[in-house]
C-alpha atoms as a PDB file:
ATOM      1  CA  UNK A   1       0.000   0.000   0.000  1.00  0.00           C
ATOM      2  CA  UNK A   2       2.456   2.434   0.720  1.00  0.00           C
ATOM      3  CA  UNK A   3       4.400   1.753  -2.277  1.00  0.00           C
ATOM      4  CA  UNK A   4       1.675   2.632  -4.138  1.00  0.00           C
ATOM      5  CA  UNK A   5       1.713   5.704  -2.391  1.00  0.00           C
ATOM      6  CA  UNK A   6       4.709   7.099  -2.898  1.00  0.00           C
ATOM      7  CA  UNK A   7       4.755   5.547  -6.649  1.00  0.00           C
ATOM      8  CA  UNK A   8       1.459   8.020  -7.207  1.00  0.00           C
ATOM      9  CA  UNK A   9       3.089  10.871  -5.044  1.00  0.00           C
ATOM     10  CA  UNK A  10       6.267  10.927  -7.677  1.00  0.00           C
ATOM     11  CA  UNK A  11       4.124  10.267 -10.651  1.00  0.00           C
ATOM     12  CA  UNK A  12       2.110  13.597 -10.162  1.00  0.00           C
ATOM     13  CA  UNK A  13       5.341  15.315  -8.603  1.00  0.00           C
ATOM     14  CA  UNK A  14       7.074  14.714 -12.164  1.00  0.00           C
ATOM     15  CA  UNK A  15       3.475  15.855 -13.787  1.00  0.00           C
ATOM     16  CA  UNK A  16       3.625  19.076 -11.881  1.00  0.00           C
ATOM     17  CA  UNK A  17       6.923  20.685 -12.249  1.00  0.00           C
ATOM     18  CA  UNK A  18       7.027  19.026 -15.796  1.00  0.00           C
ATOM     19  CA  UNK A  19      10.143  17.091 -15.195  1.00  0.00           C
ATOM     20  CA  UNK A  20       9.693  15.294 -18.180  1.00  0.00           C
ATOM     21  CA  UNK A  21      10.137  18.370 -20.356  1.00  0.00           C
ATOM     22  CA  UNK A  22      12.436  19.930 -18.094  1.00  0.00           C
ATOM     23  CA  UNK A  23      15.098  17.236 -18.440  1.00  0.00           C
ATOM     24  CA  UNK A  24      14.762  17.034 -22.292  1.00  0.00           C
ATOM     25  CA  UNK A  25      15.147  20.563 -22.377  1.00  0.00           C
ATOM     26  CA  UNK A  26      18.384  20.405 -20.097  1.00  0.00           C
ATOM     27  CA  UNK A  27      19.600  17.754 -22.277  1.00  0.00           C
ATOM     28  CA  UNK A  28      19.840  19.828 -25.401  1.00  0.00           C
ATOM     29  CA  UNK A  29      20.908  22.777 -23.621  1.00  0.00           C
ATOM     30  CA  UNK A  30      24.115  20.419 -21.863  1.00  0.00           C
ATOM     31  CA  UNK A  31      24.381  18.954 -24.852  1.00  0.00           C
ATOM     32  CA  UNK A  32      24.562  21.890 -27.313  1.00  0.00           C
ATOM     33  CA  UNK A  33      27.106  23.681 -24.585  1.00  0.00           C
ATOM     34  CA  UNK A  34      29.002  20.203 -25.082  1.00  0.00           C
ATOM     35  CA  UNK A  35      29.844  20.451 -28.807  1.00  0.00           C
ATOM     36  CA  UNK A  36      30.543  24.112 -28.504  1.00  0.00           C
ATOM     37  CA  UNK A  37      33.037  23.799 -25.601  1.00  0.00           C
ATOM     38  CA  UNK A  38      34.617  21.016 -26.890  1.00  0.00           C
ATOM     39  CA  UNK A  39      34.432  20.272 -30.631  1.00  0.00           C
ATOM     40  CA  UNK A  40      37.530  17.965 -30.615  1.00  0.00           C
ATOM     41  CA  UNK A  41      36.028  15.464 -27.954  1.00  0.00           C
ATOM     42  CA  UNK A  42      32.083  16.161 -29.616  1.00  0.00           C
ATOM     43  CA  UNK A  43      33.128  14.362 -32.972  1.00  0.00           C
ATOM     44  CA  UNK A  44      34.763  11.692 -31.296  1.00  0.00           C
ATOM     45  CA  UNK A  45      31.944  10.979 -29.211  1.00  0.00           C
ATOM     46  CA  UNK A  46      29.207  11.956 -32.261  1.00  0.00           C
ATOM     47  CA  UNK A  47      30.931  11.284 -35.446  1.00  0.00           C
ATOM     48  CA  UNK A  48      28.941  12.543 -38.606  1.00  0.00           C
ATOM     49  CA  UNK A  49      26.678  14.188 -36.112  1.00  0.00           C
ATOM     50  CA  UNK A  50      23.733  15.141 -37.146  1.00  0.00           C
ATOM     51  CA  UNK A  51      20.680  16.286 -34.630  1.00  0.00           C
ATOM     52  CA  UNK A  52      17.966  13.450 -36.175  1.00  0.00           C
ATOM     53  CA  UNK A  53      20.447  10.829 -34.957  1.00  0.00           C
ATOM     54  CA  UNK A  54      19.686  11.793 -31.628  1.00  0.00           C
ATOM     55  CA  UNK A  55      16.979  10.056 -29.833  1.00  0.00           C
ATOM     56  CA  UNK A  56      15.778  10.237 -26.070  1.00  0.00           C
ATOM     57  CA  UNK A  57      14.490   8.237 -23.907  1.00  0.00           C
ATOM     58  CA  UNK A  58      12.820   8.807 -20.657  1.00  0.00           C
ATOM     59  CA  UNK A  59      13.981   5.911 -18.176  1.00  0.00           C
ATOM     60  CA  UNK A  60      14.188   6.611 -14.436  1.00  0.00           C
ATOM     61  CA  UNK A  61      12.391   8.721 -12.166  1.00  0.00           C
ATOM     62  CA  UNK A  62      13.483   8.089  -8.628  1.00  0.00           C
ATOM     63  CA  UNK A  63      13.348  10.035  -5.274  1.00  0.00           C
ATOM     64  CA  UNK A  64      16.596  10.116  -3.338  1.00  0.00           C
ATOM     65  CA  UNK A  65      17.593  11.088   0.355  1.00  0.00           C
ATOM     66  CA  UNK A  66      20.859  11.320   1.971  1.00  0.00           C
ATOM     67  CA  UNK A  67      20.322   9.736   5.421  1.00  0.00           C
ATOM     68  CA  UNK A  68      20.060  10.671   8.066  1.00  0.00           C
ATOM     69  CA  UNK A  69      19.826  14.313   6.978  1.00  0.00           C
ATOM     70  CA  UNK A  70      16.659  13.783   5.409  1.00  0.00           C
ATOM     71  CA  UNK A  71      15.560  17.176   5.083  1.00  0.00           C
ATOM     72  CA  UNK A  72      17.848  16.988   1.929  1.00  0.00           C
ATOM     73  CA  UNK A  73      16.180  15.057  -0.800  1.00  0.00           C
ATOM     74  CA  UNK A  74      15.484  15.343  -4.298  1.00  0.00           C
ATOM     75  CA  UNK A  75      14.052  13.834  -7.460  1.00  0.00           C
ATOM     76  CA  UNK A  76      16.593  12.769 -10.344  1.00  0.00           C
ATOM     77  CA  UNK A  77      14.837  12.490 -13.872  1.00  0.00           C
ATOM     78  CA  UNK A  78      16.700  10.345 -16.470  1.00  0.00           C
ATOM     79  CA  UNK A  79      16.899   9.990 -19.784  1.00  0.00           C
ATOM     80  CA  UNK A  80      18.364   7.188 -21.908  1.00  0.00           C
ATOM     81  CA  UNK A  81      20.287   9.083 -25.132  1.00  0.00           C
ATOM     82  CA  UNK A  82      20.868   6.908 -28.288  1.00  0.00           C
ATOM     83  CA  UNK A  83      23.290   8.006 -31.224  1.00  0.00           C
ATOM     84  CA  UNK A  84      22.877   5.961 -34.071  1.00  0.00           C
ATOM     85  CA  UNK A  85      20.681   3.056 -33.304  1.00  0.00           C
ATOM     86  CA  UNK A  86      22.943   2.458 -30.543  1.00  0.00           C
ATOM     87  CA  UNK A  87      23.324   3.895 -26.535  1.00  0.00           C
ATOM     88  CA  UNK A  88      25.508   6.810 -26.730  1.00  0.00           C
ATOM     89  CA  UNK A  89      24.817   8.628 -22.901  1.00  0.00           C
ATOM     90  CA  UNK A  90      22.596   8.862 -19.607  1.00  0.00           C
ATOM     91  CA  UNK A  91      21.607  12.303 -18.703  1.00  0.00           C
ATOM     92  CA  UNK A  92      20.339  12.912 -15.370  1.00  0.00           C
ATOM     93  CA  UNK A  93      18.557  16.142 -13.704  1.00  0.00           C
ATOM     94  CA  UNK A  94      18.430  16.569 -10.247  1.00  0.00           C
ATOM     95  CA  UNK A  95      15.290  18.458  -9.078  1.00  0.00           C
ATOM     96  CA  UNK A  96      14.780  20.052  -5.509  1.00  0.00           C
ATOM     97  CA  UNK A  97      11.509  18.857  -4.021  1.00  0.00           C
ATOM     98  CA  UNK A  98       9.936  22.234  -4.142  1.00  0.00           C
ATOM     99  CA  UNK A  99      10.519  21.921  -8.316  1.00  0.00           C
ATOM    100  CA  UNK A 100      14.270  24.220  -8.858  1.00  0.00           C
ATOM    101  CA  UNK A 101      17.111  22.373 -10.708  1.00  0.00           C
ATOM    102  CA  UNK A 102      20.169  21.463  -8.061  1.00  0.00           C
ATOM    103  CA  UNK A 103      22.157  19.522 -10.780  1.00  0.00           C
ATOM    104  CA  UNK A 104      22.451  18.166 -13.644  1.00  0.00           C
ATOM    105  CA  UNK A 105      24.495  15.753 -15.726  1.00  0.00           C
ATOM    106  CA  UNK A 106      25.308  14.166 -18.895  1.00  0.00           C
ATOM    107  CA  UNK A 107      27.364  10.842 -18.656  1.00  0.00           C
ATOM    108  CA  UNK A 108      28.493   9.084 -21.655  1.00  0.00           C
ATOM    109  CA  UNK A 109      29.672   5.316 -22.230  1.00  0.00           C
END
């Protein structure tokens, strides 16, 4: 029962503050910074890029707490990036419960 609870209580948290959106938009504007700020280590990671061979996937919504000081928690969105047909990255943004962005980050394999 309480599972279900706090499964419901995350579902309309991520509805609210539109983490969904939020994180896709954070992932193009990470991204985008990415290939400006370094063009040499871009192409290796995105050879022949081109923007349609990007595809996203939402794939993790949790709710974290560092114990025991749990007055510091937070929800991290994730998304699943593909390059090519094949997995390229994981970006993850870190949201404070009352909806601001603490963190974010883009990790690739």
């Amino acid at each position: 029962m309480w599972d279900k609870l706090v499964i419901d209580w995350i579902t309309n948290w991520i509805r609210e503050h539109k983490a969904e959106e939020r994180s896709i938009e954070g992932f193009w504007n990470y991204f985008n910074s990415y290939r400006d700020e370094y063009p040499e280590e871009f192409t290796a990671d995105f050879p022949d890029y081109r923007p349609e061979y990007i595809e996203i996937y939402p794939c993790k919504a949790s709710l974290t707490m560092n114990w025991p000081s749990e007055d510091y928690s937070h929800i991290v969105f994730e998304l699943r990036i593909r390059y090519k047909n094949r997995h390229a990255a994981i970006y993850k943004m870190v949201f404070n419960l009352d909806g601001t962005v603490e963190d974010d980050k883009l990790t690739f394999d």
